[in-house]
Protein backbone atom coordinates (compact mmCIF):
# COMPACT_ATOMS: atom_id res chain seq x y z
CA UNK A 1 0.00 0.00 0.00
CA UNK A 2 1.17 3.34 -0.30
CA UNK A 3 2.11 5.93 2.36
CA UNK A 4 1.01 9.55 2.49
CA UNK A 5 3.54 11.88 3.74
CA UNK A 6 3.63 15.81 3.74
CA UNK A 7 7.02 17.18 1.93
CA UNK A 8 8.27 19.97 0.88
CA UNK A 9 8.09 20.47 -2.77
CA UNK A 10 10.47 22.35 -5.30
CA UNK A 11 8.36 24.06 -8.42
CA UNK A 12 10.49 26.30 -9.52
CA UNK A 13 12.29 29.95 -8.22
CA UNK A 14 10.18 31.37 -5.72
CA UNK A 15 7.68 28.68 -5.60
CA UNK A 16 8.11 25.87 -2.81
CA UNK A 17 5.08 24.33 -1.74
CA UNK A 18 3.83 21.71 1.28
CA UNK A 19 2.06 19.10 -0.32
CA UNK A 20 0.98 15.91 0.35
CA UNK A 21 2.28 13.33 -1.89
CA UNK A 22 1.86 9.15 -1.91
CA UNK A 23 4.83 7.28 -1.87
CA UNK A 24 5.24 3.91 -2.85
CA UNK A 25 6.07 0.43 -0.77
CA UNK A 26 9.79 0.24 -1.12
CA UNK A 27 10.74 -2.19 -3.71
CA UNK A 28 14.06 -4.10 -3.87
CA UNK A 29 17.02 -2.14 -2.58
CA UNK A 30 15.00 0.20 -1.17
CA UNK A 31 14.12 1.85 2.27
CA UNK A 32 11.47 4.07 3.77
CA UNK A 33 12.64 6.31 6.59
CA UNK A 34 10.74 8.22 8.68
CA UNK A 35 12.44 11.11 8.75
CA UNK A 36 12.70 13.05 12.06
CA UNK A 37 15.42 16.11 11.24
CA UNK A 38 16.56 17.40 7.87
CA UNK A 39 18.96 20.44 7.81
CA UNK A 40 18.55 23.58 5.58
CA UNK A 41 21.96 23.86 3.10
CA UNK A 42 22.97 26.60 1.04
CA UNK A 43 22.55 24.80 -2.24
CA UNK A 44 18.66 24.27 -0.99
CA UNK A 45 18.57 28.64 -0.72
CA UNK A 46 19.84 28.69 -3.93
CA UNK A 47 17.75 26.80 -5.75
CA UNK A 48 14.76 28.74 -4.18
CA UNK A 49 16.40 31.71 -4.77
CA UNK A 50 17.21 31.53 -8.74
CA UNK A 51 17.31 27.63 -9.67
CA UNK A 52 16.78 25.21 -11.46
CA UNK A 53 20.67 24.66 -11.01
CA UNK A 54 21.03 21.34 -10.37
CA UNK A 55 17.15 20.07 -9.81
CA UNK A 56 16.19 18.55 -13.19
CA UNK A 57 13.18 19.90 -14.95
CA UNK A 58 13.57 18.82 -18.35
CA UNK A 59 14.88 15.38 -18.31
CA UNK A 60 14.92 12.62 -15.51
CA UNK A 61 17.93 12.21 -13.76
CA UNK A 62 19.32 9.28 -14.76
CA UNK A 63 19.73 7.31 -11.68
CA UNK A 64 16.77 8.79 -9.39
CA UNK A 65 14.63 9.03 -12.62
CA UNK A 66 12.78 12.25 -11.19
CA UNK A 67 12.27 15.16 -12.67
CA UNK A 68 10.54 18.42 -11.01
CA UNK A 69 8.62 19.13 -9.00
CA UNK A 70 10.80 17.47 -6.43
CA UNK A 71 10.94 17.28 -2.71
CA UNK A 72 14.18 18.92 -1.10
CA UNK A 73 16.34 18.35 1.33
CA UNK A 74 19.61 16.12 1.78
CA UNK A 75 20.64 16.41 4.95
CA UNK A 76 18.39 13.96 7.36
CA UNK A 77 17.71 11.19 9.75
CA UNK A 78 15.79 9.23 10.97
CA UNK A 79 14.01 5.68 11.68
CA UNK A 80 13.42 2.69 9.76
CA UNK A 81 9.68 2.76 8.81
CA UNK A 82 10.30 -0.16 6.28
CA UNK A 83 12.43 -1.92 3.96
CA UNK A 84 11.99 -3.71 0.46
CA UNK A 85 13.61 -7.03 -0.48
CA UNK A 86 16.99 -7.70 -0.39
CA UNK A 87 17.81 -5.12 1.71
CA UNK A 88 20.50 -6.49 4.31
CA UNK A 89 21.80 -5.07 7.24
CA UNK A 90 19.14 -2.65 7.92
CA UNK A 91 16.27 -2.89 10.70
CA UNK A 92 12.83 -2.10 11.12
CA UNK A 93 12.80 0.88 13.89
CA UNK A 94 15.98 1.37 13.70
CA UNK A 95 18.09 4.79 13.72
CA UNK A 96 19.69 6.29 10.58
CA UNK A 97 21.30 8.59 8.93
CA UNK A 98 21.30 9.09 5.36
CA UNK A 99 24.53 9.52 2.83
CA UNK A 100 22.09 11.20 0.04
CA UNK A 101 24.36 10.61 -3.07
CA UNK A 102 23.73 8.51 -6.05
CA UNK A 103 25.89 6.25 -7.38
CA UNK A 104 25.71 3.94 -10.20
CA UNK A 105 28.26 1.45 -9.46
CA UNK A 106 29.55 0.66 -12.92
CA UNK A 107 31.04 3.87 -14.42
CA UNK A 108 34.88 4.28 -13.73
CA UNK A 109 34.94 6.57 -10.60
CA UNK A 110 32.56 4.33 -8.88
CA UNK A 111 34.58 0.89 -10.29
CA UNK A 112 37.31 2.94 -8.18
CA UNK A 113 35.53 3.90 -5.45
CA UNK A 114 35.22 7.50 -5.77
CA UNK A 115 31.17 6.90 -6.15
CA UNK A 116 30.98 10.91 -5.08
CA UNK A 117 32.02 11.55 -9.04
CA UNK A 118 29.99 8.65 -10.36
CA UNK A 119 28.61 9.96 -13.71
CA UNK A 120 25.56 9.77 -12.22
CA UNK A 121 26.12 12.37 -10.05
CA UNK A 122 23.29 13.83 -7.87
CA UNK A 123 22.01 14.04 -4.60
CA UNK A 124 18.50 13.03 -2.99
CA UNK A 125 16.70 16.33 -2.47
CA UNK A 126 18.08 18.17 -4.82
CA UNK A 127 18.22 15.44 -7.97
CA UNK A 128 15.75 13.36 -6.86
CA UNK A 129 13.55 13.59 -3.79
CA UNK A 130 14.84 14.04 -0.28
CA UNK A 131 14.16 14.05 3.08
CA UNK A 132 11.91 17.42 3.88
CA UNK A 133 9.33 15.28 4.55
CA UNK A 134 7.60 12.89 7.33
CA UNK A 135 9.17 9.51 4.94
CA UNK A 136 11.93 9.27 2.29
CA UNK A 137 11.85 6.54 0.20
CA UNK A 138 15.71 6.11 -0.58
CA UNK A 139 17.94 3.62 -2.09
CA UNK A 140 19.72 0.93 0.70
CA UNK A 141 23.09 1.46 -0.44
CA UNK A 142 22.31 5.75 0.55
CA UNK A 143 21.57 4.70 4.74
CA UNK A 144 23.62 4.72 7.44
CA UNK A 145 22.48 2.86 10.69
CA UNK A 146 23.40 4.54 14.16
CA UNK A 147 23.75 3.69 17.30
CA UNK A 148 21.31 2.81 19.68
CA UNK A 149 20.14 6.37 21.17
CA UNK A 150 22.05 8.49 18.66
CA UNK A 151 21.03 11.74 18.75
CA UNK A 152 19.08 12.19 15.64
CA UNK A 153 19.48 16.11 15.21
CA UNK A 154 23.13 15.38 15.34
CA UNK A 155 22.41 12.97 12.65
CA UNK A 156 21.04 15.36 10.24
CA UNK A 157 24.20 17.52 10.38
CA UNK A 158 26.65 13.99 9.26
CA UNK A 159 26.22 14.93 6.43
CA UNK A 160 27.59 18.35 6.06
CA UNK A 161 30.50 17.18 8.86
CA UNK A 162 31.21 14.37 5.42
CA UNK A 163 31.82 17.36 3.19
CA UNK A 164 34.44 18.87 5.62
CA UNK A 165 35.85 15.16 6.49
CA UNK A 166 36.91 14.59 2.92
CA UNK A 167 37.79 18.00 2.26
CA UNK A 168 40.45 16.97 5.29
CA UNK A 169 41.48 13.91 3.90
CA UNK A 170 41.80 15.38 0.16
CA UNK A 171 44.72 18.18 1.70
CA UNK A 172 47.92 17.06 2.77
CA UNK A 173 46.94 18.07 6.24
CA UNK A 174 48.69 15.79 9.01
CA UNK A 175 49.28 16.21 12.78
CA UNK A 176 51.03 19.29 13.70
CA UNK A 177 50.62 21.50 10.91
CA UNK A 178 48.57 25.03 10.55
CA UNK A 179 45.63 25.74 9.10
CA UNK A 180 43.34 28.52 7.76
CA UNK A 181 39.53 28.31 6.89
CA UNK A 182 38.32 31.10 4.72
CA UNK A 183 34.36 30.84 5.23
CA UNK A 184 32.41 29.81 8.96
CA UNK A 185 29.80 28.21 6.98
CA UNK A 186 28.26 25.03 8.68
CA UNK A 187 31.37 23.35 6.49
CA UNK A 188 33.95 25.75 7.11
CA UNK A 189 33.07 25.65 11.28
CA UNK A 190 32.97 21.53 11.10
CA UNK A 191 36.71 21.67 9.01
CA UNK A 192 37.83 23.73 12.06
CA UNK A 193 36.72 21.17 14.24
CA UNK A 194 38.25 17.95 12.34
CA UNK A 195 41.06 19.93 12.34
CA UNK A 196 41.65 20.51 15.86
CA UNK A 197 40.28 16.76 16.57
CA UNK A 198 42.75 15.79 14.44
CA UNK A 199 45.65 17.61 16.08
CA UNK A 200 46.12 20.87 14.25
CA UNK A 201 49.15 23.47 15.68
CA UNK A 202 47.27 26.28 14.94
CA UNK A 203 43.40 26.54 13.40
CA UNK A 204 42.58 30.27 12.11
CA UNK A 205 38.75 30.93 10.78
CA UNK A 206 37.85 33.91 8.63
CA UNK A 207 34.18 35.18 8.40
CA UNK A 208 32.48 38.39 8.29
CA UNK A 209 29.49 37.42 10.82
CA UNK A 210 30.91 37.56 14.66
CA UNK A 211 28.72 34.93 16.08
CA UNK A 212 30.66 32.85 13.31
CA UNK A 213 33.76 33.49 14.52
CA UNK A 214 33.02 33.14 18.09
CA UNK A 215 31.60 29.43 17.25
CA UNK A 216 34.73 28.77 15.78
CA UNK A 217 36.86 29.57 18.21
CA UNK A 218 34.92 27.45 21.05
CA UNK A 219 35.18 24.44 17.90
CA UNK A 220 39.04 24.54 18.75
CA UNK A 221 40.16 27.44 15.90
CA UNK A 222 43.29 29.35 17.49
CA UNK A 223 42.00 32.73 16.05
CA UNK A 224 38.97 33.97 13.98
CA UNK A 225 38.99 36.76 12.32
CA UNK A 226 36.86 39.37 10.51
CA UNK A 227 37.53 39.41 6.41
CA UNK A 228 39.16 42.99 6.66
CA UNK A 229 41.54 42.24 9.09
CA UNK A 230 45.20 41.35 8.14
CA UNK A 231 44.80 37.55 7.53
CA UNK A 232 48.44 37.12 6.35
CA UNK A 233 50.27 38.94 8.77
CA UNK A 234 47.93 37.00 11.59
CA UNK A 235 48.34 33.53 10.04
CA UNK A 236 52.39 34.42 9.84
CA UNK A 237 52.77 35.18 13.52
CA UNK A 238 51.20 32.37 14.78
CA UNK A 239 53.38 30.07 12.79
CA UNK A 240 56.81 31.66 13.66
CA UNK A 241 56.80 33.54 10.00
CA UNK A 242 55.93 30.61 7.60
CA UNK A 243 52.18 30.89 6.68
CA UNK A 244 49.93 27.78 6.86
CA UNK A 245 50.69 24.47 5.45
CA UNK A 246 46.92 23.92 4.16
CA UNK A 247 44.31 26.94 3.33
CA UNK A 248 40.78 25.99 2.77
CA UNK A 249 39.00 28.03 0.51
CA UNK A 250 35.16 27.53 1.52
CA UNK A 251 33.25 29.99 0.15
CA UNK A 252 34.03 30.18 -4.24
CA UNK A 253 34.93 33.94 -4.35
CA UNK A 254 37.94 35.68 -5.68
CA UNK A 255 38.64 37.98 -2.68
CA UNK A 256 38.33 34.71 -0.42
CA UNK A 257 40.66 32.55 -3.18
CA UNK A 258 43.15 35.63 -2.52
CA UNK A 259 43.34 35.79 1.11
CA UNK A 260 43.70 32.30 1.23
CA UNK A 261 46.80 32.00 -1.47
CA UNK A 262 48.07 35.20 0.56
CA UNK A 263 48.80 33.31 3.74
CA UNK A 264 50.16 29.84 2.58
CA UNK A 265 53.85 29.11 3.54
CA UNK A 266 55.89 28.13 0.64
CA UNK A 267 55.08 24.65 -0.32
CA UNK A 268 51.96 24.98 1.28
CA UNK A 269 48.37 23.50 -0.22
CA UNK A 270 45.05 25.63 -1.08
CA UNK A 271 41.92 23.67 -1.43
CA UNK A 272 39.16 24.55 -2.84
CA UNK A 273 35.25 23.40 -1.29
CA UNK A 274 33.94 26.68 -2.11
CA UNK A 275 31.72 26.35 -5.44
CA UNK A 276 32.12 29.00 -8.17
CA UNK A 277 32.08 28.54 -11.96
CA UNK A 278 35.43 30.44 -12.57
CA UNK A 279 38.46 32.03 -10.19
CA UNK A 280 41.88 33.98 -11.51
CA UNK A 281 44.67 32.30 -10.00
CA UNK A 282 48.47 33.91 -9.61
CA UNK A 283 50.04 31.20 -11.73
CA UNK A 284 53.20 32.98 -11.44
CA UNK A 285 53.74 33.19 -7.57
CA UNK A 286 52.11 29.87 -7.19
CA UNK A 287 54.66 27.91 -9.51
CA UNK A 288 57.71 29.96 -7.84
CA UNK A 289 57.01 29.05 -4.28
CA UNK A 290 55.54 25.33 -5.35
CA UNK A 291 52.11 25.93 -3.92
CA UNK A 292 49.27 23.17 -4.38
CA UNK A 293 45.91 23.59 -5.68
CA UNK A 294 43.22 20.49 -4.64
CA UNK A 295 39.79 20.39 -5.34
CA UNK A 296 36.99 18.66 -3.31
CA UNK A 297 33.73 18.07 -3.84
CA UNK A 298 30.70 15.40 -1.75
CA UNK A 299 32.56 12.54 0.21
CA UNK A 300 33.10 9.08 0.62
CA UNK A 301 33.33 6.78 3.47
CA UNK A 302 33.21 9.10 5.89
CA UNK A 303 29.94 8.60 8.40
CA UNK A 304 31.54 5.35 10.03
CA UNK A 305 34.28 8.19 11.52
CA UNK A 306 31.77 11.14 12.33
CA UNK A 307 29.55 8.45 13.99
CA UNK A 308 32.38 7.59 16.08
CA UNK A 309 33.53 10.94 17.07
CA UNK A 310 30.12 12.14 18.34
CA UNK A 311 29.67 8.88 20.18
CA UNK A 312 33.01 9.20 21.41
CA UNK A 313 32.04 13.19 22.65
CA UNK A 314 34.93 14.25 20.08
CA UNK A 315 32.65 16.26 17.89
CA UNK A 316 29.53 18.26 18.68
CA UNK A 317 27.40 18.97 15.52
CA UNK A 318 24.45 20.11 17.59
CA UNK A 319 26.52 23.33 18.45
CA UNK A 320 26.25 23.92 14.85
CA UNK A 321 22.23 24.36 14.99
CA UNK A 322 20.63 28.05 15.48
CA UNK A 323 17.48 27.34 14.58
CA UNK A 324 14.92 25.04 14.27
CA UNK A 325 11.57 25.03 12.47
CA UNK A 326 8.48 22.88 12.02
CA UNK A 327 7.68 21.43 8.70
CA UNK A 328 4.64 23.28 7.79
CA UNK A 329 6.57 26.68 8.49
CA UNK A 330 9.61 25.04 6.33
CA UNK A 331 8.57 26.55 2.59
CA UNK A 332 7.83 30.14 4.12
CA UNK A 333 11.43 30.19 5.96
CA UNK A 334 13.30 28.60 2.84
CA UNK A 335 11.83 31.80 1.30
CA UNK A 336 12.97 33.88 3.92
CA UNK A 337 16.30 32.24 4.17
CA UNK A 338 16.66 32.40 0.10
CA UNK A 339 16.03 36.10 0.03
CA UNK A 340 17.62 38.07 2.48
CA UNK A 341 20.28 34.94 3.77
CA UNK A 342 21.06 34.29 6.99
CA UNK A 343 23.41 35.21 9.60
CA UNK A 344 22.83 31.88 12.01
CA UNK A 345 24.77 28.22 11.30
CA UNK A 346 22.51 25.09 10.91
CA UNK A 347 18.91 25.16 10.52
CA UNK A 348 17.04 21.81 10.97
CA UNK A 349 13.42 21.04 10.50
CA UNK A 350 11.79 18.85 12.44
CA UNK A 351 10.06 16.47 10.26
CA UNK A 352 8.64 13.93 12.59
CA UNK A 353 8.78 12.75 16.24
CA UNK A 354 11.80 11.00 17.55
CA UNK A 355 11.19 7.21 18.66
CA UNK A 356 12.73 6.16 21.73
């Protein structure tokens, strides 16, 4: 039988909508989750704001097969509702997170393991439906089970605490070196964190908003700092002179690009998270002094860590949340957020009730 679930539905710019929509039984390889927190991300505001960008609306996407309207969100958790046939390793009433990428499993990233390039790229909620709604109906291979009592609001923010993760293990960060974080985004704060968890020298943050920087610094940054301060000269002092070994660029700007290149010891790595269809780099300098450029972009492999360090009390992603909303007031504040931003961290909506 089918299930009726309110969600929140993408129909274009300006035009998000609560609606109640049926969703099927799940068929093989498939799960329904009842879906208790799902966080608000920037590429969800800017889709309201002035998609389609990467919703489709022409043709399906070729591994969810949707096409718009869609339901949004990819950030969320929840409970097992039900599972289809052949689904292993998953149980009724169980607690989950979701990894909301698609994969194929045949094209040559994914034959390699790098399924967050799979040709198929896409995420649930913004290339197929997600989970802003009271059930997802998602693919096995996309949930993660969690342990018995996990917090499920700290669930929903996995997976932007992925992003950062890989971001980490892309750079040649190790033990003992410094860092700088252009951009106190939910990613940006959560790369200070791994950073410090995983034994940084010195962590500096650079934001314009002050209750940005102020999070950051209680995440375990060494200094945060506003945008027109002197980000060089700071990074320099605290590192005896050099500059920091790895710069993460999170924000896909030019100024932020510069500031970040502008404080790198020589030798050191800049890489990019930020997203931004072009950037002028200083080919010159960077080839003299042997500087690194790395992209990043989704993850891989990386819940079975998070999961640990929040069970562990290593990593807090509920200090990331600010706000929190109910799903019927969801479509008016994605609006809200879309139009005039947002100066807070994580916003989750609360999609459902939390079982015990």
């Amino acid at each position: 039988m089918t299930r009726s679930t309110r969600a929140v539905r993408w129909h274009g710019a300006g035009d998000v909508r609560l609606e109640t929509v049926e969703l099927s039984p799940p068929g093989p390889g498939e799960v329904l989750v009842a879906v208790a927190w799902c966080g608000v991300c920037g590429s969800d505001l800017h889709e309201v704001a002035d998609g389609p960008h990467g919703i489709p609306v022409e043709r399906p996407h070729p591994l969810s097969g949707a096409v718009a309207p869609v339901t949004l969100g990819h950030e969320f958790a929840g409970t097992v509702a039900a599972v289809g046939p052949d689904v292993d390793g998953v149980q009724v009433g169980g607690r989950v997170a979701v990894e909301p990428n698609y994969r194929c499993g045949r094209c040559t990233a994914c034959r390699e393991g790098r399924y967050e390039v799979c040709d198929g790229f896409g995420f649930a909620g913004l290339m197929g439906d997600g989970g802003l709604a009271e059930y997802a109906l998602v693919p096995a291979y996309m949930v993660r089970p969690l342990p018995t009592g996990f917090d499920l609001a700290a669930a929903a923010v996995l997976e932007p605490a992925a992003v950062a993760l890989h971001g980490i293990r892309r750079s040649t960060f190790a033990a003992g070196r410094a860092a700088l974080v252009v951009g106190l985004g939910p990613v940006g704060l959560l790369v200070c964190a791994l950073l410090r968890e995983a034994g940084a020298a010195v962590v500096v943050g650079v934001d314009p908003v002050p209750a940005r920087r102020d999070l950051a610094t209680r995440l375990g940054a060494t200094a945060a700092l506003a945008p027109d301060e002197d980000v060089a000269a700071t990074v320099r002092a605290l590192t005896g002179g050099d500059g920091a070994h790895v710069a993460f660029e999170v924000v896909g700007a030019q100024a932020t690009l510069d500031a970040a290149l502008g404080s790198l010891r020589s030798g050191g790595e800049l890489l990019l998270l930020g997203l931004v269809d072009r950037l002028t780099l200083p080919a010159f300098d960077m080839v003299n002094a042997e500087l690194r450029l790395t992209t990043s972009v989704g993850y891989r492999d990386c819940h079975d860590e998070l999961i640990e360090l929040v069970s562990d009390g290593r990593l807090d992603l509920c200090a990331l949340v600010t706000d929190v909303v109910a799903l019927e007031d969801a479509p008016a504040a994605l609006l809200r957020m879309a139009a005039g931003g947002s100066t807070g961290v994580k916003t989750l909506v609360r999609c459902g009730e939390e079982t015990p």
